[in-house]
PDB file of N, CA and C in Angstrom:
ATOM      1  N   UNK A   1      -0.617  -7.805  57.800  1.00  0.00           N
ATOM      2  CA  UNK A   1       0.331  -7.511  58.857  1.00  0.00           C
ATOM      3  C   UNK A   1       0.810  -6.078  58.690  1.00  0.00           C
ATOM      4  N   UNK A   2       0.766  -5.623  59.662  1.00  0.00           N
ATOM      5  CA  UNK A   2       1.641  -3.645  59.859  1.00  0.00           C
ATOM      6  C   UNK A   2       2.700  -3.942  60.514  1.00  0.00           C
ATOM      7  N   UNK A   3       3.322  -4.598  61.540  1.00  0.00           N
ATOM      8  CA  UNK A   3       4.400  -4.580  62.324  1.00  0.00           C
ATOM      9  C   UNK A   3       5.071  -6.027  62.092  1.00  0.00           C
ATOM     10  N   UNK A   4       6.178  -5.963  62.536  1.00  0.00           N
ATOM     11  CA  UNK A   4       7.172  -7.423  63.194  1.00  0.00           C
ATOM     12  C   UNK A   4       7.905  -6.688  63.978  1.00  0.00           C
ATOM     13  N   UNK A   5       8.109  -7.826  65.118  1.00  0.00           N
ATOM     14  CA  UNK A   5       8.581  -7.286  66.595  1.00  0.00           C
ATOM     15  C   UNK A   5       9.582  -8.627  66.981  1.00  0.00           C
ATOM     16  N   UNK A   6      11.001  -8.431  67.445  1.00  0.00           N
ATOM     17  CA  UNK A   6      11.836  -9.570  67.789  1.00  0.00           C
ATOM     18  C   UNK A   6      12.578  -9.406  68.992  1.00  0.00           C
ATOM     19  N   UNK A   7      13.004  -9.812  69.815  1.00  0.00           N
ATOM     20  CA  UNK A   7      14.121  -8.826  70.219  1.00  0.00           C
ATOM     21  C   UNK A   7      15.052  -9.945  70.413  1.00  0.00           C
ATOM     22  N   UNK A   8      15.573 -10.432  69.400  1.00  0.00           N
ATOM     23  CA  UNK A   8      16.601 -10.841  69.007  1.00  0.00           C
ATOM     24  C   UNK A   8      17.605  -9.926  68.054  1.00  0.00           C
ATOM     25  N   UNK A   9      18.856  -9.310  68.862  1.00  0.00           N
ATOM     26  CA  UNK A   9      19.153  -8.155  68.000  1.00  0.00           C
ATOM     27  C   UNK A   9      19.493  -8.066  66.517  1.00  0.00           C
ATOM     28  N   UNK A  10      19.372 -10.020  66.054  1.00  0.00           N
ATOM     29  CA  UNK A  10      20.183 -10.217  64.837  1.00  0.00           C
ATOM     30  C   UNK A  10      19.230 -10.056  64.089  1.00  0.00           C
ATOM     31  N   UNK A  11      17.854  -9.840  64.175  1.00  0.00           N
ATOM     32  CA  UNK A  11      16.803 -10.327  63.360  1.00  0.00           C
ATOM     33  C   UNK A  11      15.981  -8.484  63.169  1.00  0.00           C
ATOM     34  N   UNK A  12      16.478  -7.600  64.472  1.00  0.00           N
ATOM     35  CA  UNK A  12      16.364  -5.958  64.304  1.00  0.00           C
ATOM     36  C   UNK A  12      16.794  -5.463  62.718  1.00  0.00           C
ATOM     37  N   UNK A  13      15.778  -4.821  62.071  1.00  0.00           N
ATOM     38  CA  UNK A  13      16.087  -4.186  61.085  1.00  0.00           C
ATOM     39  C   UNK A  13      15.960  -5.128  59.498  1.00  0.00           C
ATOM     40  N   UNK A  14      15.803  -6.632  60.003  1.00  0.00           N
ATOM     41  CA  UNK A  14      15.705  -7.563  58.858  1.00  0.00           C
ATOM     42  C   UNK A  14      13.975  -6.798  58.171  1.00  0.00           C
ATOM     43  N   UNK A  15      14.234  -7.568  56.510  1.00  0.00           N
ATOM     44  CA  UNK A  15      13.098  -7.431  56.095  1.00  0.00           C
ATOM     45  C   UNK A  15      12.475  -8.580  56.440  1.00  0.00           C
ATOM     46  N   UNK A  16      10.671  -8.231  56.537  1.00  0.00           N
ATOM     47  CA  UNK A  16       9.676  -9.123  55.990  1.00  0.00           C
ATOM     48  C   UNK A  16       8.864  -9.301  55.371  1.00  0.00           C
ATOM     49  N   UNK A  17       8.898  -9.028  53.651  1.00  0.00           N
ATOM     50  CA  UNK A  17       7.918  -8.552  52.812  1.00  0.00           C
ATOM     51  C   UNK A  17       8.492  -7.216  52.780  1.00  0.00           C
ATOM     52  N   UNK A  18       7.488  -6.125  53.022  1.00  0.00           N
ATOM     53  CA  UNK A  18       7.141  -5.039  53.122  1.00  0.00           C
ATOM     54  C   UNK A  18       7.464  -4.047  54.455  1.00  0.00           C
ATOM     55  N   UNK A  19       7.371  -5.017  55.626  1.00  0.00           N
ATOM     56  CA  UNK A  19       7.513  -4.910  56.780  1.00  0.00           C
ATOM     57  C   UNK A  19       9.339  -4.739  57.083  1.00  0.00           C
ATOM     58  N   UNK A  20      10.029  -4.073  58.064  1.00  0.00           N
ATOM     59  CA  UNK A  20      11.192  -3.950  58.979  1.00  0.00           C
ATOM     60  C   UNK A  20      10.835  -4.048  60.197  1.00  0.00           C
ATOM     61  N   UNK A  21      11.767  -5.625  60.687  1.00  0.00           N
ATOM     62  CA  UNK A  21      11.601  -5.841  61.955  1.00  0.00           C
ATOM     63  C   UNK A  21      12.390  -5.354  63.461  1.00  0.00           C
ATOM     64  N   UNK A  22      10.795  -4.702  63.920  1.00  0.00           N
ATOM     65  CA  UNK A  22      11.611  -3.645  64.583  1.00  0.00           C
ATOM     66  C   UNK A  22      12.082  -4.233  66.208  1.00  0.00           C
ATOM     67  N   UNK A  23      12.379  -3.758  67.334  1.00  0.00           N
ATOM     68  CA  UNK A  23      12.900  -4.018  68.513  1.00  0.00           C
ATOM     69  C   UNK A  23      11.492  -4.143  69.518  1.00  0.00           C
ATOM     70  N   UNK A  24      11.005  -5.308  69.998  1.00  0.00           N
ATOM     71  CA  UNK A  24       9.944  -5.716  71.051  1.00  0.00           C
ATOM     72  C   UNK A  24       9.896  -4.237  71.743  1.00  0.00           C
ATOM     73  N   UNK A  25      11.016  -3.502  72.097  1.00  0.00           N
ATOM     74  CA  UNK A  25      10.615  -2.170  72.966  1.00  0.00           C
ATOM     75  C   UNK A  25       9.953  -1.027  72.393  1.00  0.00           C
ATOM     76  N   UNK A  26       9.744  -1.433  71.143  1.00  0.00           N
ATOM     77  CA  UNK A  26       9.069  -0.340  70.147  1.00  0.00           C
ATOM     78  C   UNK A  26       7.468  -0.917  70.194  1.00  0.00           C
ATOM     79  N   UNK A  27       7.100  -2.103  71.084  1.00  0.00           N
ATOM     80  CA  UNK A  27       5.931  -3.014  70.798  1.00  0.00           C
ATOM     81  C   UNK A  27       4.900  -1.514  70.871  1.00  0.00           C
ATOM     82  N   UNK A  28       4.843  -0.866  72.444  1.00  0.00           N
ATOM     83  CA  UNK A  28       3.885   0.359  72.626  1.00  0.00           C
ATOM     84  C   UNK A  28       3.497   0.838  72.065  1.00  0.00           C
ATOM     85  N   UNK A  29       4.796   1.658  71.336  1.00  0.00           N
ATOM     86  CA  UNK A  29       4.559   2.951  70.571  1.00  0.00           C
ATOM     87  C   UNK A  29       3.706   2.456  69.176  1.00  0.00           C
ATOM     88  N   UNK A  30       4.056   1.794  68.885  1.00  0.00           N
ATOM     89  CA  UNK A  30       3.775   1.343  67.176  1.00  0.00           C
ATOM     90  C   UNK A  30       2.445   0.564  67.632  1.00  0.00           C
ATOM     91  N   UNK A  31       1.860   0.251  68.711  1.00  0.00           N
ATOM     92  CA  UNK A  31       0.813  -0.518  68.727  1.00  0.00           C
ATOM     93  C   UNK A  31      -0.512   0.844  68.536  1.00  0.00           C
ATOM     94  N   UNK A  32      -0.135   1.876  69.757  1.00  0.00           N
ATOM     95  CA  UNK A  32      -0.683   3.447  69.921  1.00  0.00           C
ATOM     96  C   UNK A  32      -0.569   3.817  68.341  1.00  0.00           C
ATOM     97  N   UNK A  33       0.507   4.095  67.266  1.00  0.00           N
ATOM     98  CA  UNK A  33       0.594   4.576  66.219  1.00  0.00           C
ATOM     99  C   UNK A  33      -0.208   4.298  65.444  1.00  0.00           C
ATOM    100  N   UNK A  34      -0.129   2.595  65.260  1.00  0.00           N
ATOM    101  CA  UNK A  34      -1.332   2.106  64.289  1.00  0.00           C
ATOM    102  C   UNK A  34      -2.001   1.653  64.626  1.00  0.00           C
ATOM    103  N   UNK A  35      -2.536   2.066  65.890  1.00  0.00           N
ATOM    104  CA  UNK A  35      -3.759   1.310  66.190  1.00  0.00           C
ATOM    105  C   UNK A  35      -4.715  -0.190  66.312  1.00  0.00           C
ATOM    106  N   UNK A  36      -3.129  -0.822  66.255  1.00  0.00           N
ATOM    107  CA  UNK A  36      -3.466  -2.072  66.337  1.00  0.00           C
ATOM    108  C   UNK A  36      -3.808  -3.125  67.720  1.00  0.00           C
ATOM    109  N   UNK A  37      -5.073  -3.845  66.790  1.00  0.00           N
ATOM    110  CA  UNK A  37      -5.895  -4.645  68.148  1.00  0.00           C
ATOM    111  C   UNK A  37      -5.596  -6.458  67.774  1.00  0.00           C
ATOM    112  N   UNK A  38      -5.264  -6.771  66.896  1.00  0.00           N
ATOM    113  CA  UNK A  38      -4.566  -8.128  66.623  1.00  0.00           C
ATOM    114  C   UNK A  38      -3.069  -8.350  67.094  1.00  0.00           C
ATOM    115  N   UNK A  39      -2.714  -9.377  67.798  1.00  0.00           N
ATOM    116  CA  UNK A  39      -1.197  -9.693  67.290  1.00  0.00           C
ATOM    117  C   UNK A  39      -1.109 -11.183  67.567  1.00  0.00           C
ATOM    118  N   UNK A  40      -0.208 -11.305  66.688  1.00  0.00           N
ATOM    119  CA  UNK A  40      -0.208 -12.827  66.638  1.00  0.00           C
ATOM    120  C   UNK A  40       1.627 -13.527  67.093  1.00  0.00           C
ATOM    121  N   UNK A  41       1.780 -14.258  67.869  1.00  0.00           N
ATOM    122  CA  UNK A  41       2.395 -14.465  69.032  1.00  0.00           C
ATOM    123  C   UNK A  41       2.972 -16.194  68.474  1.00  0.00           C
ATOM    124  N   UNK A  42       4.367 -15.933  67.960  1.00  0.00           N
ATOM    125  CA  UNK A  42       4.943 -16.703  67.517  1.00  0.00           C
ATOM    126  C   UNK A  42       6.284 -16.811  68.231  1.00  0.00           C
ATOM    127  N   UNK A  43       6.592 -17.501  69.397  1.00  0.00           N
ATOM    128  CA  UNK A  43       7.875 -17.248  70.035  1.00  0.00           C
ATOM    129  C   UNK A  43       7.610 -18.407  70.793  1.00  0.00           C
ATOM    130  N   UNK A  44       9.152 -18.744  71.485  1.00  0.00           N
ATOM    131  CA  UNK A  44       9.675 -20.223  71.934  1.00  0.00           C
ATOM    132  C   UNK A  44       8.151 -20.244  73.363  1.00  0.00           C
ATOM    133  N   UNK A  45       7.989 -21.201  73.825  1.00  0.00           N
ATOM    134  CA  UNK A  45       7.418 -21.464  74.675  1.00  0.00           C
ATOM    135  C   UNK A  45       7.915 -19.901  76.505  1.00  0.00           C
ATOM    136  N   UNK A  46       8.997 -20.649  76.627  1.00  0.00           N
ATOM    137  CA  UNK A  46       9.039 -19.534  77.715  1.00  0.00           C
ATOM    138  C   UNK A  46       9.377 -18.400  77.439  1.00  0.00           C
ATOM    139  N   UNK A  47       9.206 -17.858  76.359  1.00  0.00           N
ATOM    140  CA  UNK A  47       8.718 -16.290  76.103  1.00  0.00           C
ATOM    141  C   UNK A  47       7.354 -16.061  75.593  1.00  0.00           C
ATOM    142  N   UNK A  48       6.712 -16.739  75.551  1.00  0.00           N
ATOM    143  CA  UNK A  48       5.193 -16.759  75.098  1.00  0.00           C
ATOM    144  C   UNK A  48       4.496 -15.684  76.453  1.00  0.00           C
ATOM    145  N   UNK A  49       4.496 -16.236  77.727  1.00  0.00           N
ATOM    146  CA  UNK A  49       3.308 -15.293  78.728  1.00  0.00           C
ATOM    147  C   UNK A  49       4.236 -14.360  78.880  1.00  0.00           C
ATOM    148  N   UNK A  50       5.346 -13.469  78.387  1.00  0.00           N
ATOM    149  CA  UNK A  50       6.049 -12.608  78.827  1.00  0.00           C
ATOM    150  C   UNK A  50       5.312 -11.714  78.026  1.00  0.00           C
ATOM    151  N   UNK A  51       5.587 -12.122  76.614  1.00  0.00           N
ATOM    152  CA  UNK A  51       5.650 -11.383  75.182  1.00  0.00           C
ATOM    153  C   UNK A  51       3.720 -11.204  75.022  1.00  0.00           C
ATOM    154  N   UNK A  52       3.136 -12.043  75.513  1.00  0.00           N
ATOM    155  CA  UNK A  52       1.789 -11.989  75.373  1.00  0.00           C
ATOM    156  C   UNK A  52       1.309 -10.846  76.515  1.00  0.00           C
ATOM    157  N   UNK A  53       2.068 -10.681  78.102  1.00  0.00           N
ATOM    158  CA  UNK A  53       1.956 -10.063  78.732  1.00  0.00           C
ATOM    159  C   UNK A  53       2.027  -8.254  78.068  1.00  0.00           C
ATOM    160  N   UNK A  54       3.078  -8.073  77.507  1.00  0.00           N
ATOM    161  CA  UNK A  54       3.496  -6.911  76.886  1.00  0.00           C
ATOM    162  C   UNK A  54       2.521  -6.604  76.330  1.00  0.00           C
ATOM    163  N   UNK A  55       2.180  -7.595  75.231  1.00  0.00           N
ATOM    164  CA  UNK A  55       0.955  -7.024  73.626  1.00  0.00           C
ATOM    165  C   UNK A  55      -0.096  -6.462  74.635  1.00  0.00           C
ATOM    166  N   UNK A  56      -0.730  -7.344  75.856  1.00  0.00           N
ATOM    167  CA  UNK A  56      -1.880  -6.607  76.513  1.00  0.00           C
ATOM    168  C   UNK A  56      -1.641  -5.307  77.147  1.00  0.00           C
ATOM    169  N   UNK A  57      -0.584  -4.960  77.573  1.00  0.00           N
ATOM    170  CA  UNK A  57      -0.003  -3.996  78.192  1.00  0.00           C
ATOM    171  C   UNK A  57       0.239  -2.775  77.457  1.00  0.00           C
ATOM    172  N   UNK A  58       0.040  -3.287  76.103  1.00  0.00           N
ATOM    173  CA  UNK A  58       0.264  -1.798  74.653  1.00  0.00           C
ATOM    174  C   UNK A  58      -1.094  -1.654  73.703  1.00  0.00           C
ATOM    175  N   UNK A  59      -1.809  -2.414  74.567  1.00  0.00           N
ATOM    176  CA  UNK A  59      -3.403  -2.645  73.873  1.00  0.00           C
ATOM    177  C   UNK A  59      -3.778  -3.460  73.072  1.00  0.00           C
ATOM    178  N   UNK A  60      -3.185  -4.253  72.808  1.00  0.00           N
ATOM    179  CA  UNK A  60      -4.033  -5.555  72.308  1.00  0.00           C
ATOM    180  C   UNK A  60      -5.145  -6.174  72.699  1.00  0.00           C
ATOM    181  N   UNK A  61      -5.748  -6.128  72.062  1.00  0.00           N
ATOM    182  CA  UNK A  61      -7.266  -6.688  72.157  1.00  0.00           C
ATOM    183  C   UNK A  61      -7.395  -8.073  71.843  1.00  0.00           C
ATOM    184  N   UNK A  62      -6.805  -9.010  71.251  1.00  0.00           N
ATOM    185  CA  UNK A  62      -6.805  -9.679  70.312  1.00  0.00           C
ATOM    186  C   UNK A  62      -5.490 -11.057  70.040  1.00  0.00           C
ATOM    187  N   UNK A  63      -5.418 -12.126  70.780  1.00  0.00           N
ATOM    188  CA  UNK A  63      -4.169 -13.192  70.515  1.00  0.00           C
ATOM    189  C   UNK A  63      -4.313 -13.929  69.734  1.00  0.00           C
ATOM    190  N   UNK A  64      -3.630 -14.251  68.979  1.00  0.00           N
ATOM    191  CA  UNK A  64      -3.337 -15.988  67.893  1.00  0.00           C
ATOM    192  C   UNK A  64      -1.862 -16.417  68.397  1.00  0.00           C
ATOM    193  N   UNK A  65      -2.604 -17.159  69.213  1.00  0.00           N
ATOM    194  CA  UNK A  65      -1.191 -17.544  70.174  1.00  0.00           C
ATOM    195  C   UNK A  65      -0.709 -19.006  69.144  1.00  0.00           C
ATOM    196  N   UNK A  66       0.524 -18.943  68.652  1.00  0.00           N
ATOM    197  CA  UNK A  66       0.688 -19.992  67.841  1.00  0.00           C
ATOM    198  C   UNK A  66       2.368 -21.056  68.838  1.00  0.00           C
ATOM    199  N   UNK A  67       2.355 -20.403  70.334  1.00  0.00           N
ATOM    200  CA  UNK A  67       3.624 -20.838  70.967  1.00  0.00           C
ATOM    201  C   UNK A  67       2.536 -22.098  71.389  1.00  0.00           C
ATOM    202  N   UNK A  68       3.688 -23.007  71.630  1.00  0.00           N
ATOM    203  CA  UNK A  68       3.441 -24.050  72.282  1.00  0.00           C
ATOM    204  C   UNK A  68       3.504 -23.859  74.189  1.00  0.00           C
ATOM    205  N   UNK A  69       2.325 -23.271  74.549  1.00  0.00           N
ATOM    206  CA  UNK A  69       2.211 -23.083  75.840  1.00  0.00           C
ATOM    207  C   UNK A  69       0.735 -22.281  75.935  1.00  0.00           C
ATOM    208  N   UNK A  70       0.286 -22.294  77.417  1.00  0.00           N
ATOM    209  CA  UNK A  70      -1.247 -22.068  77.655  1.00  0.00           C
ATOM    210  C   UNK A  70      -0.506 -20.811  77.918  1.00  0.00           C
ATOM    211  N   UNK A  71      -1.587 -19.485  77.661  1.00  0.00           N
ATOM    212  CA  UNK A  71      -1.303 -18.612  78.190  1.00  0.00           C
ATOM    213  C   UNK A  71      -2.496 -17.654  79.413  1.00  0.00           C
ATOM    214  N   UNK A  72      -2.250 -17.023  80.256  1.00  0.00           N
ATOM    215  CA  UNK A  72      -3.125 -16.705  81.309  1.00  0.00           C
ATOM    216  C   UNK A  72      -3.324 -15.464  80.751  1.00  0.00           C
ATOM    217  N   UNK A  73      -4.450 -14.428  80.395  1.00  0.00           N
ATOM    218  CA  UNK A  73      -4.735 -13.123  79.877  1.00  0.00           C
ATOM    219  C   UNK A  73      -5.898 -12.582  80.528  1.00  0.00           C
ATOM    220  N   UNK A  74      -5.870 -11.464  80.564  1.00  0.00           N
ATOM    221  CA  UNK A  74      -7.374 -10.808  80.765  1.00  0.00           C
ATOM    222  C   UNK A  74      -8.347 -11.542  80.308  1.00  0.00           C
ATOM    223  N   UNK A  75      -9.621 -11.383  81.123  1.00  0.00           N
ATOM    224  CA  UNK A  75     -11.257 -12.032  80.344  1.00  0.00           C
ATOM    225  C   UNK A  75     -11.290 -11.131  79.333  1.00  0.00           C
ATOM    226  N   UNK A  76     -10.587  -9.300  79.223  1.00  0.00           N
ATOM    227  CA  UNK A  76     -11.045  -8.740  78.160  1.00  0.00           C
ATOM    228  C   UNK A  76     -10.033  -9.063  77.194  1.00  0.00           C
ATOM    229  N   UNK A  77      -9.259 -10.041  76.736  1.00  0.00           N
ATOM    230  CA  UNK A  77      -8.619 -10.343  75.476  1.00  0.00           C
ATOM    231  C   UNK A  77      -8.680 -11.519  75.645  1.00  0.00           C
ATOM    232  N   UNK A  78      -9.217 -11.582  73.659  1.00  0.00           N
ATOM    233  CA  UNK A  78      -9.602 -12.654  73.118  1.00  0.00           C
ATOM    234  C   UNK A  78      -8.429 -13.365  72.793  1.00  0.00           C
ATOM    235  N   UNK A  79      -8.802 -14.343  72.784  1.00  0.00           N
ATOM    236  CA  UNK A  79      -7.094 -15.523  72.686  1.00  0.00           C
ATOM    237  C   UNK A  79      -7.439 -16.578  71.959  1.00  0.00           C
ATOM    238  N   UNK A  80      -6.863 -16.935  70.882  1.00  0.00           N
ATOM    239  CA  UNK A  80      -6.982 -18.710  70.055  1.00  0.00           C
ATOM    240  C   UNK A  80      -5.544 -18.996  70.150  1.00  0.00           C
ATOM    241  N   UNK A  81      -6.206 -19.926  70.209  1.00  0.00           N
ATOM    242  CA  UNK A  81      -4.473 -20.735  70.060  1.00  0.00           C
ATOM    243  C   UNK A  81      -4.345 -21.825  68.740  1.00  0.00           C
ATOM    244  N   UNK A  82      -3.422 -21.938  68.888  1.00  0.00           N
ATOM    245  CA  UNK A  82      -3.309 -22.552  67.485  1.00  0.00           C
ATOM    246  C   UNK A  82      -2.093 -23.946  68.007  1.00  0.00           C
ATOM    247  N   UNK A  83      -2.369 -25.291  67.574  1.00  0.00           N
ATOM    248  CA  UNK A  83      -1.480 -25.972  67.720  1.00  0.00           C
ATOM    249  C   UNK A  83      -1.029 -26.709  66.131  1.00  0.00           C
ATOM    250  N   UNK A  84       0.013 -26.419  65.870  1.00  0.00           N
ATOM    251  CA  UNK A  84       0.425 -26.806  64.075  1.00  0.00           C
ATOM    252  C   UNK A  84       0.392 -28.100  64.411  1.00  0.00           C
ATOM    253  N   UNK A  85       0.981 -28.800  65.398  1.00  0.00           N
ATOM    254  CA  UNK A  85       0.803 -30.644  65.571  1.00  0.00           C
ATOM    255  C   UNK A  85      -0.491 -31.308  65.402  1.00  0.00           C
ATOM    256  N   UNK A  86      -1.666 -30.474  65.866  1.00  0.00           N
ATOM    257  CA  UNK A  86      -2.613 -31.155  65.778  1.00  0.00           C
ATOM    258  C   UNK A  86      -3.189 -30.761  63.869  1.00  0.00           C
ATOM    259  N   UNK A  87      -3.306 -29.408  63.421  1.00  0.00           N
ATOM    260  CA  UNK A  87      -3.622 -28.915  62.123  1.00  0.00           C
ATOM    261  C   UNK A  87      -3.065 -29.775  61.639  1.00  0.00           C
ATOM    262  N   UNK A  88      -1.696 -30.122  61.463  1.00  0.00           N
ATOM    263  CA  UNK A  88      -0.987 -30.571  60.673  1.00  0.00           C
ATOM    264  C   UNK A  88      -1.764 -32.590  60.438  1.00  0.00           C
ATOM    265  N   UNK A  89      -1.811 -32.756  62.182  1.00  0.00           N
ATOM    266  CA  UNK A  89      -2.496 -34.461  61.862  1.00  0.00           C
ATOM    267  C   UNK A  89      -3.876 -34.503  61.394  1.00  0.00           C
ATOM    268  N   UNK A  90      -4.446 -33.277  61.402  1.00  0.00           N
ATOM    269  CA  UNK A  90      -6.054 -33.285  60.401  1.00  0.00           C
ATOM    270  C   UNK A  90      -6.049 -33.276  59.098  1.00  0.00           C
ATOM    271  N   UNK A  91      -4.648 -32.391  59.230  1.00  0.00           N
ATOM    272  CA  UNK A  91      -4.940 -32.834  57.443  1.00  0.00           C
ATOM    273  C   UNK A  91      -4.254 -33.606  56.777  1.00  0.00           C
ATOM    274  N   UNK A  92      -3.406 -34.322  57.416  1.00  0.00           N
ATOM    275  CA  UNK A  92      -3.230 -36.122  56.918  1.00  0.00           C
ATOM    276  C   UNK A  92      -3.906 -36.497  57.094  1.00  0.00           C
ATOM    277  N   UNK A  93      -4.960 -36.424  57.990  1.00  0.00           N
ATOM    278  CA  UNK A  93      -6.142 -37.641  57.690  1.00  0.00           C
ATOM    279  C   UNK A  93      -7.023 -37.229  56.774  1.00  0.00           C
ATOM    280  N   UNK A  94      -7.391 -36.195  56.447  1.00  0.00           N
ATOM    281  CA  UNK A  94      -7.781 -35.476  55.890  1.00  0.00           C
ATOM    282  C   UNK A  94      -7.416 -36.431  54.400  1.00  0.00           C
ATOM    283  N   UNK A  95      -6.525 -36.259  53.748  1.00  0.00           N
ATOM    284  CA  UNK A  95      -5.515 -36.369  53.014  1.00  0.00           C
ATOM    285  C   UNK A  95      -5.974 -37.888  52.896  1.00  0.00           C
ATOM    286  N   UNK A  96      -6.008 -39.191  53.733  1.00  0.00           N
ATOM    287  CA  UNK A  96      -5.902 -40.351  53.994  1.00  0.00           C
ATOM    288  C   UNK A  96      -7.650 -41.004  53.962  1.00  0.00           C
ATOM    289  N   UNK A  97      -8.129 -40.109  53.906  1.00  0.00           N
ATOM    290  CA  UNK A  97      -9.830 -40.743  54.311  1.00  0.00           C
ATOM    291  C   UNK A  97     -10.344 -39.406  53.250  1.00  0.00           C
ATOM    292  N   UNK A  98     -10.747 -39.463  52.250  1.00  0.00           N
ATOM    293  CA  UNK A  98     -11.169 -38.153  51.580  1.00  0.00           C
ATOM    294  C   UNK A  98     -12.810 -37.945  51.774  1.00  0.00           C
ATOM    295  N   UNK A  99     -13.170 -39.307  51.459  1.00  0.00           N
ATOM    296  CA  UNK A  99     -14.453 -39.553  51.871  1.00  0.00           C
ATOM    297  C   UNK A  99     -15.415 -39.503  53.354  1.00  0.00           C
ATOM    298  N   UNK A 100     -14.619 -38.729  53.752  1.00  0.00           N
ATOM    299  CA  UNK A 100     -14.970 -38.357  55.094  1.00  0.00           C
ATOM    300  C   UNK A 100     -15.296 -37.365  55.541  1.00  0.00           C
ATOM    301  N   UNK A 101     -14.423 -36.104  54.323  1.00  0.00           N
ATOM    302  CA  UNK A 101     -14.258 -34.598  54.468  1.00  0.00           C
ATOM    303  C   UNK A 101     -15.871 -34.458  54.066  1.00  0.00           C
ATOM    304  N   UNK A 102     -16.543 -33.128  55.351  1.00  0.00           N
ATOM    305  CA  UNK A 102     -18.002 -32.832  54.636  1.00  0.00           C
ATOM    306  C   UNK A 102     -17.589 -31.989  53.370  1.00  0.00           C
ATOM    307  N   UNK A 103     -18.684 -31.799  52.743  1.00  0.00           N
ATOM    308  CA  UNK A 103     -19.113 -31.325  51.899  1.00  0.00           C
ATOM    309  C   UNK A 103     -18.324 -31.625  50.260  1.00  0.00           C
ATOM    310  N   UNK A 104     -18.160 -32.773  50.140  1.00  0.00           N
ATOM    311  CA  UNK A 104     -17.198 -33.595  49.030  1.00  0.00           C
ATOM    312  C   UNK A 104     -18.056 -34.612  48.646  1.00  0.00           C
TER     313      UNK A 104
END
């Protein structure tokens, strides 16, 4: 990770690791600065196509959409989504049937 972006003003300026989390209106500049083509998209459901809207709008190439909501993007950005409800029930079963997992 190079950036964190919030714009929750309480969470402006917090550490993360290594990282200072800076203000969503800084998304542009710092995307142009470092050249970044990943971002990964962790926010409540109805800020998800806003905040996903922006990242494409500052050059993102690249989503790991981890909100709970579909999002609509360019054909030219790549998008996964991620649902922790379902990860999470694979690997209880996972967990529950061992003999099932390949390569074990």
């Amino acid at each position: 990770m190079v950036a964190v972006f919030d714009a929750d003003p309480r969470k402006i300026g917090k550490r993360w690791g290594q990282l200072e989390s800076e203000h969503v209106a800084a998304l542009a500049s710092t995307v142009t600065e470092k050249g970044i083509e990943i971002g990964i998209l962790v926010t409540p459901a109805d800020a998800a196509q806003e905040v996903a809207d922006a990242m494409v709008a500052a050059g993102i190439t690249a989503i790991l959409n981890f909100a709970p909501r579909k999002l609509v993007l360019p054909e030219t950005v790549t998008l996964r989504d991620v649902n922790l409800a379902i990860e999470l029930e694979a690997l209880c079963f996972s967990l529950s049937h061992p003999d099932w997992i390949v390569g074990r």
